[in-house]
PDB file of N, CA and C in Angstrom:
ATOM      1  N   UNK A   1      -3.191   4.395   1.866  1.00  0.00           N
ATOM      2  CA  UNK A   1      -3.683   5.324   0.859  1.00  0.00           C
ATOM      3  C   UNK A   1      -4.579   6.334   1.562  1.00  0.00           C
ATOM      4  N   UNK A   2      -4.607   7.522   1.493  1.00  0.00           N
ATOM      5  CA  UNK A   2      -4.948   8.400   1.991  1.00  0.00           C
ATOM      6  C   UNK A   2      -5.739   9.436   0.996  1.00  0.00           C
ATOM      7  N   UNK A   3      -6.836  10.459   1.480  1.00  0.00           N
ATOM      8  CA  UNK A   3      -6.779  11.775   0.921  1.00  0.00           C
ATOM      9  C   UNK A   3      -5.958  12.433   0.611  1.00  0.00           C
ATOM     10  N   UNK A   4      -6.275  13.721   0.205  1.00  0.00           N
ATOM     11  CA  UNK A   4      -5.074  14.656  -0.610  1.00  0.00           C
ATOM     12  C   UNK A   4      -4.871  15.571   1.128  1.00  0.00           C
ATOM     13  N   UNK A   5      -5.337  15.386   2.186  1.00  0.00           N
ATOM     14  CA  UNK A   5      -5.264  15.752   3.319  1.00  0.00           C
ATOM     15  C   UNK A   5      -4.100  15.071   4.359  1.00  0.00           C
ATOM     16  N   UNK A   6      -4.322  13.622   4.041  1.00  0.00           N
ATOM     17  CA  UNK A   6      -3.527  12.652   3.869  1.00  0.00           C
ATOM     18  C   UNK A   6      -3.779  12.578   5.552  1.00  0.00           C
ATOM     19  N   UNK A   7      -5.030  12.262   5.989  1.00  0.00           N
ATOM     20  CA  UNK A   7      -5.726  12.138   7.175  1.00  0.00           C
ATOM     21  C   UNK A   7      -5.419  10.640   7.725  1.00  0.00           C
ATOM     22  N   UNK A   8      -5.353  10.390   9.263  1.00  0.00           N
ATOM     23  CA  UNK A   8      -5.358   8.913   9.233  1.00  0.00           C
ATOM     24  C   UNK A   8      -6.870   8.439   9.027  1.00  0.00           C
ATOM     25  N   UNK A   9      -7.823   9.117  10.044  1.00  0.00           N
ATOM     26  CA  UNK A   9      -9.138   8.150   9.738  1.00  0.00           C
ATOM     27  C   UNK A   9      -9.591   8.425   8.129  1.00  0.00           C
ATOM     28  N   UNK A  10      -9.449   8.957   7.402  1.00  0.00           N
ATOM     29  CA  UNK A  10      -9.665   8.895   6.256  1.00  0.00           C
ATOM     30  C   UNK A  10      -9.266   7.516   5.084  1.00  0.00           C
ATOM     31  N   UNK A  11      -8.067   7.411   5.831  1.00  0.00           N
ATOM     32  CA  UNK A  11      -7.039   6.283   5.045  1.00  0.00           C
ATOM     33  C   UNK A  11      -7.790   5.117   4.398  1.00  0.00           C
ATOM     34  N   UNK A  12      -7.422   4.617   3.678  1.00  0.00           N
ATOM     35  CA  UNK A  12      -7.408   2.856   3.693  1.00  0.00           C
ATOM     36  C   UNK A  12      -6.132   2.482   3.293  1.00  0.00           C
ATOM     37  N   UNK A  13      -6.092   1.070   4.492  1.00  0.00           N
ATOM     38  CA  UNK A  13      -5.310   0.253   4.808  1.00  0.00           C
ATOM     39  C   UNK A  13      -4.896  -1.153   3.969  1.00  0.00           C
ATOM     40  N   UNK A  14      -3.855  -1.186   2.855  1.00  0.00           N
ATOM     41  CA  UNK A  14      -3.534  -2.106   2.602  1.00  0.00           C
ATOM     42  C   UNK A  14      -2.457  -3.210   3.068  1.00  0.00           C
ATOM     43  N   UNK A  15      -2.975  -4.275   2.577  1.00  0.00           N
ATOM     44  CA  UNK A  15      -1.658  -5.143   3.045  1.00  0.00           C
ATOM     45  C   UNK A  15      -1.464  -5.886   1.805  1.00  0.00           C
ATOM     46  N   UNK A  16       0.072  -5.453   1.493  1.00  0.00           N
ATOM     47  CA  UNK A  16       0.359  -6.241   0.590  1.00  0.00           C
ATOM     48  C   UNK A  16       1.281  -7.490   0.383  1.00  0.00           C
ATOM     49  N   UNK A  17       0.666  -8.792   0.022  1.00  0.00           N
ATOM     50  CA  UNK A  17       1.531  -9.953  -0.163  1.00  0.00           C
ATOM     51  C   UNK A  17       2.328 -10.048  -1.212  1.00  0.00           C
ATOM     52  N   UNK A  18       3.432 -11.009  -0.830  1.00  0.00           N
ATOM     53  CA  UNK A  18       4.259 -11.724  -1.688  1.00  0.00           C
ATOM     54  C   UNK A  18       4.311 -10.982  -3.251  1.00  0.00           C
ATOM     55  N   UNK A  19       3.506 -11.477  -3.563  1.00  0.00           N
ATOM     56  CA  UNK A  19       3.370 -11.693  -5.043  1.00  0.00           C
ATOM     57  C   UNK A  19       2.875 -10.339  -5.762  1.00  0.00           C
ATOM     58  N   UNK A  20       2.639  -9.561  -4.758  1.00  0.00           N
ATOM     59  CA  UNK A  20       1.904  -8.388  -5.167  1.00  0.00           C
ATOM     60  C   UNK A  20       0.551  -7.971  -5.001  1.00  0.00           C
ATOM     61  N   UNK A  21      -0.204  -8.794  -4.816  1.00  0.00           N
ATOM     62  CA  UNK A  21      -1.929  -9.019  -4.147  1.00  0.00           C
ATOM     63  C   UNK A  21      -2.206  -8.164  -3.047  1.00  0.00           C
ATOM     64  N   UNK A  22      -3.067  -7.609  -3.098  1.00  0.00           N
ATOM     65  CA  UNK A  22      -3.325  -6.620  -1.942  1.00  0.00           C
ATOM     66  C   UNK A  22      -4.406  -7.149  -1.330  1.00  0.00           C
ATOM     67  N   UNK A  23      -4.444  -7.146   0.415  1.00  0.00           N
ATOM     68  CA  UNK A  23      -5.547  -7.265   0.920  1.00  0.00           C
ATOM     69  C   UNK A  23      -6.497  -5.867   1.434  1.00  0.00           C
ATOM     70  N   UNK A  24      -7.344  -5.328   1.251  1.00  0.00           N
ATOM     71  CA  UNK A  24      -7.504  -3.878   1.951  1.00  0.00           C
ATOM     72  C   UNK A  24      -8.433  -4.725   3.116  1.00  0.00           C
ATOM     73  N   UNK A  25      -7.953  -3.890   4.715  1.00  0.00           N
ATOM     74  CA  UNK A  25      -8.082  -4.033   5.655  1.00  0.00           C
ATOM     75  C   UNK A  25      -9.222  -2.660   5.783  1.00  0.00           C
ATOM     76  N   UNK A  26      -8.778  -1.582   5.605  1.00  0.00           N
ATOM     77  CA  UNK A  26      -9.871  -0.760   5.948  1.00  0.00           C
ATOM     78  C   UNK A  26      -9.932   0.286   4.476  1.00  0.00           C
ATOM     79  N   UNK A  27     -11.540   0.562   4.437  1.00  0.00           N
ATOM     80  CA  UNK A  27     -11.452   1.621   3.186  1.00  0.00           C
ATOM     81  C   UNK A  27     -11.688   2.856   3.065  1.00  0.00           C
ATOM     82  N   UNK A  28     -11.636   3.315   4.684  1.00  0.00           N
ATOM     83  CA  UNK A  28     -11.129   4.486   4.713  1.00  0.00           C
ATOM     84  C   UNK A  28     -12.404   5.338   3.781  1.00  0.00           C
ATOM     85  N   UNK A  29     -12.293   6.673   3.013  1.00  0.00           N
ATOM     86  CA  UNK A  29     -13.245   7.260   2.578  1.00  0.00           C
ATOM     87  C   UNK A  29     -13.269   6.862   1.094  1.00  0.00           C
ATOM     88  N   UNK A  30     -12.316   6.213   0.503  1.00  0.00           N
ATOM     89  CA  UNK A  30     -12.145   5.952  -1.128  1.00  0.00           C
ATOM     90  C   UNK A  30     -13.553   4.881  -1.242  1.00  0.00           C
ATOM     91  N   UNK A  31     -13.873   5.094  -2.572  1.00  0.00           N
ATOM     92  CA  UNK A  31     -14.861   4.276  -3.428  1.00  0.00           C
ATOM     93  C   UNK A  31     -14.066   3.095  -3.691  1.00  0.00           C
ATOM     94  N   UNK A  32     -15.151   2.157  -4.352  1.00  0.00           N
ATOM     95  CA  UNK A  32     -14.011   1.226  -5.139  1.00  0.00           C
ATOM     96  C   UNK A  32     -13.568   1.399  -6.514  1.00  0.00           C
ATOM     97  N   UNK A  33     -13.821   2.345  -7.043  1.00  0.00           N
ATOM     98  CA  UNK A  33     -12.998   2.341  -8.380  1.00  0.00           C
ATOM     99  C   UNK A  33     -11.732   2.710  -7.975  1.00  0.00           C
ATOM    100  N   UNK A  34     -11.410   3.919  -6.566  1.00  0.00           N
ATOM    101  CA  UNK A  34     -10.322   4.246  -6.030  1.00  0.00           C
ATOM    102  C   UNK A  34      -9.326   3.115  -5.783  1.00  0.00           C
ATOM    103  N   UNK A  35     -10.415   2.030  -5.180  1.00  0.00           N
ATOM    104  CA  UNK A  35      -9.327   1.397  -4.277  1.00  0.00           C
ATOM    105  C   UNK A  35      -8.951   0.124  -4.997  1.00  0.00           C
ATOM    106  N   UNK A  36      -9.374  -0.147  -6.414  1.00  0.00           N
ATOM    107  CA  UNK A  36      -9.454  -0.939  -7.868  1.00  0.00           C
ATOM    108  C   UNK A  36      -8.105  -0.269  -8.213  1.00  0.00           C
ATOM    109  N   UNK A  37      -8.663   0.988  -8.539  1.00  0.00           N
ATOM    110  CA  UNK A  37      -6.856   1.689  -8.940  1.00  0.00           C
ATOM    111  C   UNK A  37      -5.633   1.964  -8.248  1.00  0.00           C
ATOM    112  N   UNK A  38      -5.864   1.071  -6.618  1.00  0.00           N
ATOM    113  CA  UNK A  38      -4.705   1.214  -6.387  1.00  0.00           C
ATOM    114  C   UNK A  38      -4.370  -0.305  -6.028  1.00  0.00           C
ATOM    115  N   UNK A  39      -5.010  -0.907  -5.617  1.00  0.00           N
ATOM    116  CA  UNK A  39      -4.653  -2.415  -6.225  1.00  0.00           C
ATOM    117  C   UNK A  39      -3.908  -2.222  -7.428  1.00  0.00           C
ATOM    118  N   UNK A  40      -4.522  -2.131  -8.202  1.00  0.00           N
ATOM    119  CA  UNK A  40      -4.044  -2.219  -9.643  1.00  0.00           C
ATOM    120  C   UNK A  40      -2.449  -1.613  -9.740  1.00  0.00           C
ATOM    121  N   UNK A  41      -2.457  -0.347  -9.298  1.00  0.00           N
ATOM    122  CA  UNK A  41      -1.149  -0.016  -9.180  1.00  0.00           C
ATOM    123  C   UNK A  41       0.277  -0.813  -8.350  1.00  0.00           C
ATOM    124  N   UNK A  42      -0.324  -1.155  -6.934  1.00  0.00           N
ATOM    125  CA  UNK A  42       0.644  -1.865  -6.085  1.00  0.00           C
ATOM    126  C   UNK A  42       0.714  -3.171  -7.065  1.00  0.00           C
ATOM    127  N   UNK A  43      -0.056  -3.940  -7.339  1.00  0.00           N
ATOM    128  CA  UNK A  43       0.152  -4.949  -7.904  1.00  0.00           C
ATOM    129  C   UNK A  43       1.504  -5.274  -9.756  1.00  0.00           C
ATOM    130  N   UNK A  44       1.508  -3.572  -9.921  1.00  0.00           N
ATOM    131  CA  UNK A  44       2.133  -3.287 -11.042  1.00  0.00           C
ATOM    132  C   UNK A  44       3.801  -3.284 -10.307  1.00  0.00           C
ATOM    133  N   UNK A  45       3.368  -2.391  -8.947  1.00  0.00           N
ATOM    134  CA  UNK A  45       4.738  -1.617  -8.946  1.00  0.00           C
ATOM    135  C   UNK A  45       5.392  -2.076  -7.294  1.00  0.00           C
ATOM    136  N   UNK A  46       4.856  -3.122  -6.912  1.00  0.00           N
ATOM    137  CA  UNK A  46       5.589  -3.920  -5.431  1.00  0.00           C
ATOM    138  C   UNK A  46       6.671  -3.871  -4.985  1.00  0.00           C
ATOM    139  N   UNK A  47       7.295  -4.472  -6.185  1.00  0.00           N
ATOM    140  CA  UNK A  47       8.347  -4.870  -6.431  1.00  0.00           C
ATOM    141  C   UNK A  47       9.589  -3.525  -6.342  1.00  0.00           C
ATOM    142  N   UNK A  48       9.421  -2.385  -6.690  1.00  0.00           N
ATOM    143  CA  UNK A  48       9.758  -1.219  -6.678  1.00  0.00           C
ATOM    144  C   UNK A  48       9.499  -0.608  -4.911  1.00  0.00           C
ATOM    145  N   UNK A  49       8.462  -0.664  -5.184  1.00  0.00           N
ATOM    146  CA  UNK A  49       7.691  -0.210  -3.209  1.00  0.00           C
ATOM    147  C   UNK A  49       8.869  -0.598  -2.652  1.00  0.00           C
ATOM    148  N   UNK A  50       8.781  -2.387  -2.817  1.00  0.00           N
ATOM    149  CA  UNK A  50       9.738  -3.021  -1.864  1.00  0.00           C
ATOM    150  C   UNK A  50      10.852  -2.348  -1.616  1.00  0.00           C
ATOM    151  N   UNK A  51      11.614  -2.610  -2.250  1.00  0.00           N
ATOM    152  CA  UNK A  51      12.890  -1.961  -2.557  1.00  0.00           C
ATOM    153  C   UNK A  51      13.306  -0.232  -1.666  1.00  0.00           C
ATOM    154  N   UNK A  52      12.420   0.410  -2.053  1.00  0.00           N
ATOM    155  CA  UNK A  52      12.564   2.276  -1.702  1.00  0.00           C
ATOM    156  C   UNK A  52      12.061   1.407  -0.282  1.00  0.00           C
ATOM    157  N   UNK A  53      11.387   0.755   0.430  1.00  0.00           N
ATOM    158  CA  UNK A  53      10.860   0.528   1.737  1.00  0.00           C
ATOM    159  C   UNK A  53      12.191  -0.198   2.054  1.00  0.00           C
ATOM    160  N   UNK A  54      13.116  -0.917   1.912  1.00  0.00           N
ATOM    161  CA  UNK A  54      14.188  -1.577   2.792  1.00  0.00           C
ATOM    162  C   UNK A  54      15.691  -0.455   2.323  1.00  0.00           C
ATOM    163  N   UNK A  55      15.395   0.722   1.483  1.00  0.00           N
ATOM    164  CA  UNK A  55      16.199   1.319   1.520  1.00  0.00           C
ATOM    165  C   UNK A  55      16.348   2.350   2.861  1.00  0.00           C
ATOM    166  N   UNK A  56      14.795   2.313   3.461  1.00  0.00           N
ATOM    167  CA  UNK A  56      15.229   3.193   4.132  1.00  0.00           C
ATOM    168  C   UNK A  56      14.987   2.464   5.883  1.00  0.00           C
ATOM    169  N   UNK A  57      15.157   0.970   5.975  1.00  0.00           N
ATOM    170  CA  UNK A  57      15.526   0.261   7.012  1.00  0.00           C
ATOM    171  C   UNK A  57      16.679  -0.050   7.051  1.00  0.00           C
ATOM    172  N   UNK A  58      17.433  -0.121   8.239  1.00  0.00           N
ATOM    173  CA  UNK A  58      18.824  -0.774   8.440  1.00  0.00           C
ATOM    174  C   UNK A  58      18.349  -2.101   8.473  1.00  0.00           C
ATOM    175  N   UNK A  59      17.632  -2.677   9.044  1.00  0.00           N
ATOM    176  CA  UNK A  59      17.480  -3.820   9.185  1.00  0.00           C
ATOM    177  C   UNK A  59      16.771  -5.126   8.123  1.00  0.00           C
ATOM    178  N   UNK A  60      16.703  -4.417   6.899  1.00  0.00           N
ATOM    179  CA  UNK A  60      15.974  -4.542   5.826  1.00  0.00           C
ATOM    180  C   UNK A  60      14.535  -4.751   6.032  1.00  0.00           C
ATOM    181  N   UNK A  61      13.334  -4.856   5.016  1.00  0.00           N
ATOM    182  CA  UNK A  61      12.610  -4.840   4.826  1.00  0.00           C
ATOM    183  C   UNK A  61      11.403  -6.097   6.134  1.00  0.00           C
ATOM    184  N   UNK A  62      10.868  -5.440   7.377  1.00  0.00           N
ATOM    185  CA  UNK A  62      10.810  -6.402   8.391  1.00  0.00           C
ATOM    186  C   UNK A  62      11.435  -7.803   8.606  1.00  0.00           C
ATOM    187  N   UNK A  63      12.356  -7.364   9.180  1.00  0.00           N
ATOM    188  CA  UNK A  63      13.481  -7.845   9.220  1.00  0.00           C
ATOM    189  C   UNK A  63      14.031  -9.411   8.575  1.00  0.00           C
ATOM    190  N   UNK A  64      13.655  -9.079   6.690  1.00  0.00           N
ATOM    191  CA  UNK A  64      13.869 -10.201   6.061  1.00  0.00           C
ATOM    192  C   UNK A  64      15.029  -9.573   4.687  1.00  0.00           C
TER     193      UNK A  64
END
């Protein structure tokens, strides 16, 4: 997740599990209501992510 600059050191870094749960690794310049609303979002829409992310691997989605 990035600024509207869409900077790397700016970023924060999620990782998202299984189930949809996000871990944030780094938070980058966002607040936490920011980074509340995007939890909130990945956790809605993973399942979708997933999907557009192994569409555009040959090898599917690291390599599972």
């Amino acid at each position: 997740a990035s600024d509207s600059k869409l900077t790397e050191e700016g970023s924060a870094k999620f990782f998202v599990k299984g189930n949809g749960d996000s871990i944030l690794q780094s938070k980058g310049i966002l607040n936490d209501r920011e980074i509340s609303k995007i939890q909130a979002f990945i956790k809605i829409n993973y399942q979708d992510m997933y999907n557009k992310w192994a569409e555009y691997s040959k090898q599917g989605f690291y390599n599972k």
